[in-house]
C-alpha atoms as a PDB file:
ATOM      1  CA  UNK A   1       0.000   0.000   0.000  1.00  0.00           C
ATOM      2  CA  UNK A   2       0.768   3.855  -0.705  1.00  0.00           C
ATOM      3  CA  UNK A   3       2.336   4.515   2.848  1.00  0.00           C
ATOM      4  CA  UNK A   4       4.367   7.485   4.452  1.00  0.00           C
ATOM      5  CA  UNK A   5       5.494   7.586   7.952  1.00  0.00           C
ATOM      6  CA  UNK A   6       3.146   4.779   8.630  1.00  0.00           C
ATOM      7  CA  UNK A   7      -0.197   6.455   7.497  1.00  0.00           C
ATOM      8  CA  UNK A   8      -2.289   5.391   4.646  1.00  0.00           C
ATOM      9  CA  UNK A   9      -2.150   7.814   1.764  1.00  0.00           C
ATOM     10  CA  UNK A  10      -5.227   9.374   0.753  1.00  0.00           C
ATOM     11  CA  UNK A  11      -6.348  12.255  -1.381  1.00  0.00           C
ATOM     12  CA  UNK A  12      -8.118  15.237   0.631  1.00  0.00           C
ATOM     13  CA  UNK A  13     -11.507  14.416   0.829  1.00  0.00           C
ATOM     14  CA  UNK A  14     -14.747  14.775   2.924  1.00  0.00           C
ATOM     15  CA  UNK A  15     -16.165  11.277   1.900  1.00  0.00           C
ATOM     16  CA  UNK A  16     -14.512   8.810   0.171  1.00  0.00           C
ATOM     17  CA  UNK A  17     -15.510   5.004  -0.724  1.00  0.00           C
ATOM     18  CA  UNK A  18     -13.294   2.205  -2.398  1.00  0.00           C
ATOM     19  CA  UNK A  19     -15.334  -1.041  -3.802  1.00  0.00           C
ATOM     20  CA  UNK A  20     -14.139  -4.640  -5.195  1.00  0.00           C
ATOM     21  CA  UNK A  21     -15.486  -6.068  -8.110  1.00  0.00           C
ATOM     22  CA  UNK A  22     -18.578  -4.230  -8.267  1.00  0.00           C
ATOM     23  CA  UNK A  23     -19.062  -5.917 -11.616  1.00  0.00           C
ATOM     24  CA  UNK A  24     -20.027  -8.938  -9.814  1.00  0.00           C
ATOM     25  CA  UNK A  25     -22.862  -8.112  -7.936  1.00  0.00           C
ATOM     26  CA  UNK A  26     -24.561  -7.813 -11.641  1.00  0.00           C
ATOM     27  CA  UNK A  27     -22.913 -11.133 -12.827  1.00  0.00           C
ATOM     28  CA  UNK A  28     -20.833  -8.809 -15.323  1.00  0.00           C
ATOM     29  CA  UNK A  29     -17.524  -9.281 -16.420  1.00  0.00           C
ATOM     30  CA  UNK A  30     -14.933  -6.236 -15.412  1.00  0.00           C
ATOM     31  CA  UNK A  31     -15.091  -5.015 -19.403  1.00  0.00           C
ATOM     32  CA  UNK A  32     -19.052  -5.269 -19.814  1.00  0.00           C
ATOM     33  CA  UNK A  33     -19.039  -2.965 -16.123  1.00  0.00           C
ATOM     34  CA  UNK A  34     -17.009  -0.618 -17.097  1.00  0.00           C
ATOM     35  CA  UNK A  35     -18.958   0.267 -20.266  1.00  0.00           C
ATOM     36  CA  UNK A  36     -22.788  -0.584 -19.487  1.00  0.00           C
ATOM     37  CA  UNK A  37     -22.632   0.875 -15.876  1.00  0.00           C
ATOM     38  CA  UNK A  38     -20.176   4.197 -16.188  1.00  0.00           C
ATOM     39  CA  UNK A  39     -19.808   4.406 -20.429  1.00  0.00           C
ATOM     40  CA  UNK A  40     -18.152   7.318 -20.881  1.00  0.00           C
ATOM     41  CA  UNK A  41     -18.972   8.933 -17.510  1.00  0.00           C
ATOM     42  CA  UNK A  42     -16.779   5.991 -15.466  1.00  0.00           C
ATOM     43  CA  UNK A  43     -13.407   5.956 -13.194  1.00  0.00           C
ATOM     44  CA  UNK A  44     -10.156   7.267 -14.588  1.00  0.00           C
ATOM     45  CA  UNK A  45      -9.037   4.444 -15.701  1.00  0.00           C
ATOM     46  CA  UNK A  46      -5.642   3.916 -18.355  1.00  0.00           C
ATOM     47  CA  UNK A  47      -5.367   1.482 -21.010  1.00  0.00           C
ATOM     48  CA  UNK A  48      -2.705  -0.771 -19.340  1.00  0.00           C
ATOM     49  CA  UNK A  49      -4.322  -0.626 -16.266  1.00  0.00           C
ATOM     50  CA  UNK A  50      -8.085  -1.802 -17.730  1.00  0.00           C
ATOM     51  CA  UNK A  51      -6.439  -4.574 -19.742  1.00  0.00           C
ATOM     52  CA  UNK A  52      -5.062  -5.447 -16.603  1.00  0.00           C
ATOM     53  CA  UNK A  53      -8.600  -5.602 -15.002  1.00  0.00           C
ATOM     54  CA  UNK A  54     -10.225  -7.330 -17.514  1.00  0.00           C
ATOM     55  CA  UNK A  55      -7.255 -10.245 -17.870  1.00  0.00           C
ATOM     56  CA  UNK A  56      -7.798 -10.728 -13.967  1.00  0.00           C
ATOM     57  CA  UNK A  57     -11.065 -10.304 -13.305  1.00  0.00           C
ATOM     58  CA  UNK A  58     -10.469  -7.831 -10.919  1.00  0.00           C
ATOM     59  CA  UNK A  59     -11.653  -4.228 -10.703  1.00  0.00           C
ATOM     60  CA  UNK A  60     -11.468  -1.596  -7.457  1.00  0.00           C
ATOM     61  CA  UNK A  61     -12.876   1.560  -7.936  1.00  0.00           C
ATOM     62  CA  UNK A  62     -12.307   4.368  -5.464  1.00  0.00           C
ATOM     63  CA  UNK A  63     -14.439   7.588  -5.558  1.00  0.00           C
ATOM     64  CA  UNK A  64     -13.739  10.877  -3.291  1.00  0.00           C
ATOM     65  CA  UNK A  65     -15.249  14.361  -3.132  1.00  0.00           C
ATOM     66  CA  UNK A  66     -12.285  16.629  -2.079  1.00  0.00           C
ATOM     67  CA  UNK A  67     -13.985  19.379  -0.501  1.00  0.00           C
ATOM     68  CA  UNK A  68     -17.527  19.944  -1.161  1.00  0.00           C
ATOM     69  CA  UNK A  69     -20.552  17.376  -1.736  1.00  0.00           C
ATOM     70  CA  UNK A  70     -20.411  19.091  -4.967  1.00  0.00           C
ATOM     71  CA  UNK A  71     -18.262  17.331  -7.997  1.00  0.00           C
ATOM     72  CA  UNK A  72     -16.217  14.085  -7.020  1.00  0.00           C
ATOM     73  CA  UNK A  73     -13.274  12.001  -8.367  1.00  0.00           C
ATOM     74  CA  UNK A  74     -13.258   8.627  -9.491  1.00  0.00           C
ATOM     75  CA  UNK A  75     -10.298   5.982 -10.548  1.00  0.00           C
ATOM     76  CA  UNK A  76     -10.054   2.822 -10.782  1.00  0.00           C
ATOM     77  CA  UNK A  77      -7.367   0.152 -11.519  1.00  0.00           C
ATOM     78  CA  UNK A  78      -6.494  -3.795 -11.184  1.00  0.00           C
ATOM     79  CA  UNK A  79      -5.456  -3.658  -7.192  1.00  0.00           C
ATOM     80  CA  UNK A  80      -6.082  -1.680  -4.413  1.00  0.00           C
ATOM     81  CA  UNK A  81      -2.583  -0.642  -4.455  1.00  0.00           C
ATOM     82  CA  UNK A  82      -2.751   0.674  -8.275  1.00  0.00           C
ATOM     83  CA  UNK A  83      -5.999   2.430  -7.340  1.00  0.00           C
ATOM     84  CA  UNK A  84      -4.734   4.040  -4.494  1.00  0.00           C
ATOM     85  CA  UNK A  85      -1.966   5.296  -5.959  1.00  0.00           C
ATOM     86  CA  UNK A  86      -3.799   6.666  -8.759  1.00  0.00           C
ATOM     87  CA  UNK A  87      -5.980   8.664  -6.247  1.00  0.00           C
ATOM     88  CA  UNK A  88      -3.283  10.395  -4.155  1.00  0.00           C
ATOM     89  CA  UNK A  89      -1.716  11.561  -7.745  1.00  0.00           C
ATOM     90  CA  UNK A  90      -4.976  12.434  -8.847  1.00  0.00           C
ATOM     91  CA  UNK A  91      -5.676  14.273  -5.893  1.00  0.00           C
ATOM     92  CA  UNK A  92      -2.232  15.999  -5.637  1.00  0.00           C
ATOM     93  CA  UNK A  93      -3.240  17.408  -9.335  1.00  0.00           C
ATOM     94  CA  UNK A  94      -6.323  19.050  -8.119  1.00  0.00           C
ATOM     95  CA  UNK A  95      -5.133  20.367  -5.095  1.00  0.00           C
ATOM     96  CA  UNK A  96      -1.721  21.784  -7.086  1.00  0.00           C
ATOM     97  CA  UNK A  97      -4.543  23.152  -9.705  1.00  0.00           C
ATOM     98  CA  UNK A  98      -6.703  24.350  -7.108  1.00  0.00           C
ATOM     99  CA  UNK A  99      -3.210  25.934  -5.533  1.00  0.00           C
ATOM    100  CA  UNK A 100      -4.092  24.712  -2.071  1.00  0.00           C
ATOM    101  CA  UNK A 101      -1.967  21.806  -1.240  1.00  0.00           C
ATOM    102  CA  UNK A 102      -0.688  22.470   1.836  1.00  0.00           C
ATOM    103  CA  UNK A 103      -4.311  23.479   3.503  1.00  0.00           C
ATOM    104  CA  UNK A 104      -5.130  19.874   4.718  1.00  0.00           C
END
């Protein structure tokens, strides 16, 4: 896991939720999720990293709203490590754009 001084590495959020395989609740495969359930509206998700998910079966999706209920993130990737460390860069990014990384 994405960890620094011991703590679990997270982006700045209010909420934030991570699920497994959430294609399998619908008896979908990881591909047929991704595109009937988020289209073009789903996680951040790269090429490598989906073909990844499909070949394994295996799909975590973490989804954060940084400061306000108002507009949210989403990623998602092959492990919970790959996911998480998507997020924190992700988040690091918005908080750089947003010029307020060092308000946490």
């Amino acid at each position: 896991m994405t960890e620094a001084e011991g703590q679990l590495q997270l982006p700045r959020h209010i909420n934030l939720s991570i699920e497994h395989n959430p294609h399998a609740v619908n008896y979908e495969t990881v591909e047929g999720h991704l595109a009937s359930f988020y289209g073009a509206a789903g996680p951040d998700i790269g090429d490598e990293e989906k073909g990844r998910a499909i070949e394994l079966g295996e799909l975590w999706v973490i989804q954060w709203y940084p400061t306000t209920p108002v507009g949210f993130f989403s990623v998602a990737a092959s492990s919970l490590e790959a996911a998480l460390a998507h997020a924190v860069a992700a988040g690091a990014r918005d908080d750089a754009r947003r010029g307020d990384a060092d308000d946490r």
